[in-house]
Protein backbone atom coordinates (compact mmCIF):
# COMPACT_ATOMS: atom_id res chain seq x y z
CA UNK A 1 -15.62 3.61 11.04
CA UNK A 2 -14.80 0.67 8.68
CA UNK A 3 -13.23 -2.39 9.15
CA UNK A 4 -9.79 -2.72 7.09
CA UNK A 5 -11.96 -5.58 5.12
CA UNK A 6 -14.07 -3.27 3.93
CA UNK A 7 -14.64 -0.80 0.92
CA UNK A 8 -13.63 3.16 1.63
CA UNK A 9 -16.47 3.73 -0.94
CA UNK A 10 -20.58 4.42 0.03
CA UNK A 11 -22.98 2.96 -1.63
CA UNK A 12 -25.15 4.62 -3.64
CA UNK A 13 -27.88 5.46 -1.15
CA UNK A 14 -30.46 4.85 -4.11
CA UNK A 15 -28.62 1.13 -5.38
CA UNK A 16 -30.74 -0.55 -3.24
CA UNK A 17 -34.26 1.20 -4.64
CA UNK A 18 -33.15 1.05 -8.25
CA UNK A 19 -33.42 -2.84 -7.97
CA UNK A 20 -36.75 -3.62 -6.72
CA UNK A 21 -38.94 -4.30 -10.08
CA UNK A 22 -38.30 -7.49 -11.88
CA UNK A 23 -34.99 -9.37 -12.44
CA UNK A 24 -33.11 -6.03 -12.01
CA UNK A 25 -33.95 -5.91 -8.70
CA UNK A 26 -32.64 -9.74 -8.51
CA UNK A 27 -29.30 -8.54 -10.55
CA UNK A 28 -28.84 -5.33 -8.10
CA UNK A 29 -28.80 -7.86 -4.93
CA UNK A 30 -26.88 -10.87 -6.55
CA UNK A 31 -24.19 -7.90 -6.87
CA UNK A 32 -24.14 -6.60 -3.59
CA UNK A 33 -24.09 -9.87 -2.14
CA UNK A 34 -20.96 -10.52 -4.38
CA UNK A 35 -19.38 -7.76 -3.33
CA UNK A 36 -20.06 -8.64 0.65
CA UNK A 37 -18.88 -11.53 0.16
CA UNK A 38 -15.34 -9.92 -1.41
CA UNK A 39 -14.26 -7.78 1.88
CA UNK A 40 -11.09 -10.13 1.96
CA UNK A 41 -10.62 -10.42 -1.75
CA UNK A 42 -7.78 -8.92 -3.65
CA UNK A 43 -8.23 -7.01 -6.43
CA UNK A 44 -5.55 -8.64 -8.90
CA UNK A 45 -5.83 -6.33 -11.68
CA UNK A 46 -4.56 -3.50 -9.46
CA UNK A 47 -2.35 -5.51 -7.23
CA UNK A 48 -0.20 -6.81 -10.11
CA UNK A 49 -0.37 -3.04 -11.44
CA UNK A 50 0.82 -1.18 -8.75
CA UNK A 51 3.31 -3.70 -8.19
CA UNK A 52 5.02 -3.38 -11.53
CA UNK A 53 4.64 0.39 -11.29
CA UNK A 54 7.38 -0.19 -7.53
CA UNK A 55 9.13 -2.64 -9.21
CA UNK A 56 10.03 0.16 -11.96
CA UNK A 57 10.37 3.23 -10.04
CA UNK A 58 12.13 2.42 -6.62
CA UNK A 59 14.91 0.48 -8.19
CA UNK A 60 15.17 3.12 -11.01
CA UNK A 61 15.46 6.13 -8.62
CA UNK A 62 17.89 4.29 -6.35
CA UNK A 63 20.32 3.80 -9.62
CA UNK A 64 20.29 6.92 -10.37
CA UNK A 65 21.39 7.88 -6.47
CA UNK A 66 23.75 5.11 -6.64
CA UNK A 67 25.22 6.97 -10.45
CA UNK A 68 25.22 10.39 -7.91
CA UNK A 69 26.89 8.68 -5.41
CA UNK A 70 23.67 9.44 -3.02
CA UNK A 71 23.38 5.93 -1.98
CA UNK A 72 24.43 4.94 1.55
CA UNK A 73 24.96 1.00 2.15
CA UNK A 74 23.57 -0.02 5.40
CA UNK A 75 24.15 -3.13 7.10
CA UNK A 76 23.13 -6.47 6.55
CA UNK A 77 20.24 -7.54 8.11
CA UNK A 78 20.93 -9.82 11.73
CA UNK A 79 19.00 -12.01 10.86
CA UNK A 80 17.65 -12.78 7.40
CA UNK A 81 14.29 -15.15 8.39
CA UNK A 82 13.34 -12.34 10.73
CA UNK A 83 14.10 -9.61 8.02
CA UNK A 84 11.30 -12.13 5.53
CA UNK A 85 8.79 -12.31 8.13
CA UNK A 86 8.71 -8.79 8.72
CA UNK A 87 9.23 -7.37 5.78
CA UNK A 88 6.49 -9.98 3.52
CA UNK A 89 3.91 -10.68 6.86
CA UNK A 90 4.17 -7.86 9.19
CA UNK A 91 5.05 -4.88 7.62
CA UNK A 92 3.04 -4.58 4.51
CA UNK A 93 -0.32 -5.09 6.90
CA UNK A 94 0.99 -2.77 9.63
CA UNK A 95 2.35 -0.07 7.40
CA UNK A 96 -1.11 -0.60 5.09
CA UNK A 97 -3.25 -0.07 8.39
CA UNK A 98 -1.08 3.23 10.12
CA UNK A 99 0.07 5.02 6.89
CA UNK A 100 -2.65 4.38 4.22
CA UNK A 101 -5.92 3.33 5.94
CA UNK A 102 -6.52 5.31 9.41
CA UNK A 103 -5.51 8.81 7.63
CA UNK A 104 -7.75 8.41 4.94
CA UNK A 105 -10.37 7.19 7.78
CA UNK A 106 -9.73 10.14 9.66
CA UNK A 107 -10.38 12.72 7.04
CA UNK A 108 -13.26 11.10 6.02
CA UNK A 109 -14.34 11.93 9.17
CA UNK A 110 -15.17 15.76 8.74
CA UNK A 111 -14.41 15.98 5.15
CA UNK A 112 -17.50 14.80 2.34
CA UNK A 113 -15.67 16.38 -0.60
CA UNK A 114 -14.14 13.26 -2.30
CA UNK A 115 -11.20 15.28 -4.15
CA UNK A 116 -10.27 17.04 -0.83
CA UNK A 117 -10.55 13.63 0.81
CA UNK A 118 -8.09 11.92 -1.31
CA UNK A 119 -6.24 14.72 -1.54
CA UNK A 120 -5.52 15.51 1.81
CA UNK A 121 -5.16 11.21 2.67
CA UNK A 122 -2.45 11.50 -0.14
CA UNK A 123 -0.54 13.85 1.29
CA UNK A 124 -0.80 12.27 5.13
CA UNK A 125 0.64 9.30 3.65
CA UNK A 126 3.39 10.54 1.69
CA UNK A 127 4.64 12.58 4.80
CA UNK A 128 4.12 9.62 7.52
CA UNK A 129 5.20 6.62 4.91
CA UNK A 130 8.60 9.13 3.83
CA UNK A 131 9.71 9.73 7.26
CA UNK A 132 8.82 6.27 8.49
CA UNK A 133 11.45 4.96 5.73
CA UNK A 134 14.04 7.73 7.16
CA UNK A 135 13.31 6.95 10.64
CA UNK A 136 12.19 3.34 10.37
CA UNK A 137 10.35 3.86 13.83
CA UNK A 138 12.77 5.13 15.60
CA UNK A 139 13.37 9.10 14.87
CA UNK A 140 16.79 9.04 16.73
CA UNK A 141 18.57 6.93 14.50
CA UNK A 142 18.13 7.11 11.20
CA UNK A 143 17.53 4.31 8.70
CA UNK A 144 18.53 5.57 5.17
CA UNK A 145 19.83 9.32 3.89
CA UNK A 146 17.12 11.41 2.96
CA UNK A 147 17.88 10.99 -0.79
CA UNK A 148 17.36 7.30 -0.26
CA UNK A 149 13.86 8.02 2.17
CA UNK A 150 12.54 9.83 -0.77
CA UNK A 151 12.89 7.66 -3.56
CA UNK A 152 11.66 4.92 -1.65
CA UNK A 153 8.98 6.52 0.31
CA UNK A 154 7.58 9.05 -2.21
CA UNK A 155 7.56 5.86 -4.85
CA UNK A 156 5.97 3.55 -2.01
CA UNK A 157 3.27 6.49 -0.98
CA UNK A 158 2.83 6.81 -4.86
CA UNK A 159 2.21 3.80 -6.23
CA UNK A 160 0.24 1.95 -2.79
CA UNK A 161 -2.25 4.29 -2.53
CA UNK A 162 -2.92 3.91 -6.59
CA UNK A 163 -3.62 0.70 -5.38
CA UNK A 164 -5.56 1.78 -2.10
CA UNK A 165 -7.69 4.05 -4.24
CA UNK A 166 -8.41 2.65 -7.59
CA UNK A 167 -9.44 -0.68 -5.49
CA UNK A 168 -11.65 1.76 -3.45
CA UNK A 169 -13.42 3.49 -6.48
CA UNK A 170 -13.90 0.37 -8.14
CA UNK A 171 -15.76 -1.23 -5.63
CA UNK A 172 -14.07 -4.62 -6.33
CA UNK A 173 -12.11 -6.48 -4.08
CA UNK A 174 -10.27 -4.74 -0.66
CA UNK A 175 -8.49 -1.65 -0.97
CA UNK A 176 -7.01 -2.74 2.76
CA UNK A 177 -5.72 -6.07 1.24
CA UNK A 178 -5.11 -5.10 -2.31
CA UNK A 179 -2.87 -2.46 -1.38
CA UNK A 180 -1.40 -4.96 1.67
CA UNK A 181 -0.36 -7.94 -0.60
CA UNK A 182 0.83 -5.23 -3.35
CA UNK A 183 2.74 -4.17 -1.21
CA UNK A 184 4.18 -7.59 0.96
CA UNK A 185 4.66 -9.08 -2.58
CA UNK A 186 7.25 -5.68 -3.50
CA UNK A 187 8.63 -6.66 -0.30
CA UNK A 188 9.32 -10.27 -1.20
CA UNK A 189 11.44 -9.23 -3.89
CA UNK A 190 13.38 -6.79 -1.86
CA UNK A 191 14.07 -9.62 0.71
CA UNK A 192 14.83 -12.22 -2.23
CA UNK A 193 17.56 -9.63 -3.19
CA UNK A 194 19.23 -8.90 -0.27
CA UNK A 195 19.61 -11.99 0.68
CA UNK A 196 20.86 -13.30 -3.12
CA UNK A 197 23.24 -10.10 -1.95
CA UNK A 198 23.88 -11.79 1.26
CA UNK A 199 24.81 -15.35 -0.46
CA UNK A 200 26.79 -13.44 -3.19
CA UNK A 201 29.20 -11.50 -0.64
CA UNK A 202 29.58 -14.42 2.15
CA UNK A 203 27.41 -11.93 4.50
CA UNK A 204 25.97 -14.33 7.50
């Protein structure tokens, strides 16, 4: 099994022959060493992609409950430092590791057919990342309406494990940490929102 640093993709089992005549050789092992050298790195281009991609489609689903009258207001948050640090440190790596790297690690398992694979890690996620945002752990109380779990959850499943697997197929940067600072940076604006919310209303 891999580490959460490290690529879901194989290498090429023939990448390492293709490179031993001449300065293609030297070219084939400068790259490999770059990408070692990456299992922490963040793939940007995705990150920042994905992120946008959230940033549009949560809010806009949630409107349109709130136009339906689907939208349930919870309550404020105890404590909002404790809300930041889980929300932007702990959650986005937690959530990253249980809902979008160990199923795909699983199937890969017993399952070599990369459309399958995907397939089936997709739909894993969507159906543990939707019910954790129902639930939020705890599957006798529930933390949103299911309207609410499923805008945020299928948009979440949708557009993190974009990230998590166009990081993985191209082979640059983590798909572990792309997807986990896509993710803790959606989360920073969530937090920087509720508590503008918060200061707005007189909440404490």
């Amino acid at each position: 099994m891999l580490f959460p640093d490290q690529t879901t993709e194989a290498v090429p089992p023939n990448a390492g022959n293709a490179g031993n005549a001449g300065n293609a050789g030297n070219a084939g092992n400068a790259g490999n060493a770059a990408r070692a050298g990456g299992r922490f790195a963040v793939n940007w281009r995705y990150c920042l992609r994905c992120l946008l991609a959230q940033a549009i489609l949560c809010p806009l689903g949630l409107m349109l409950l709130w136009l339906c009258g689907a939208v349930d207001n919870g309550p404020s948050p105890a404590s909002l430092p404790l809300l930041a640090v889980l929300a932007m440190l702990v959650a986005p790596v937690m959530e990253t590791f249980i809902f979008f790297y160990l199923p795909h690690q699983f199937f890969r398992l017993f399952i070599k057919n990369h459309s399958w694979l995907w397939g089936l890690s997709f739909a894993a996620t969507t159906l543990l990342f939707t019910w954790d945002h129902h639930t939020s752990g705890n599957t006798a109380i529930p933390h949103r309406n299911w309207p609410m779990a499923l805008d945020v959850g299928l948009s979440g499943s949708f557009c993190f494990f974009a990230c998590f697997y166009l990081t993985a197929k191209s082979r640059r940067g983590s798909p572990f940490w792309t997807t986990a600072a896509c993710h803790a940076l959606y989360n920073t604006g969530v937090t920087a929102f509720v508590a503008a919310q918060m200061a707005l209303t007189g909440t404490h």
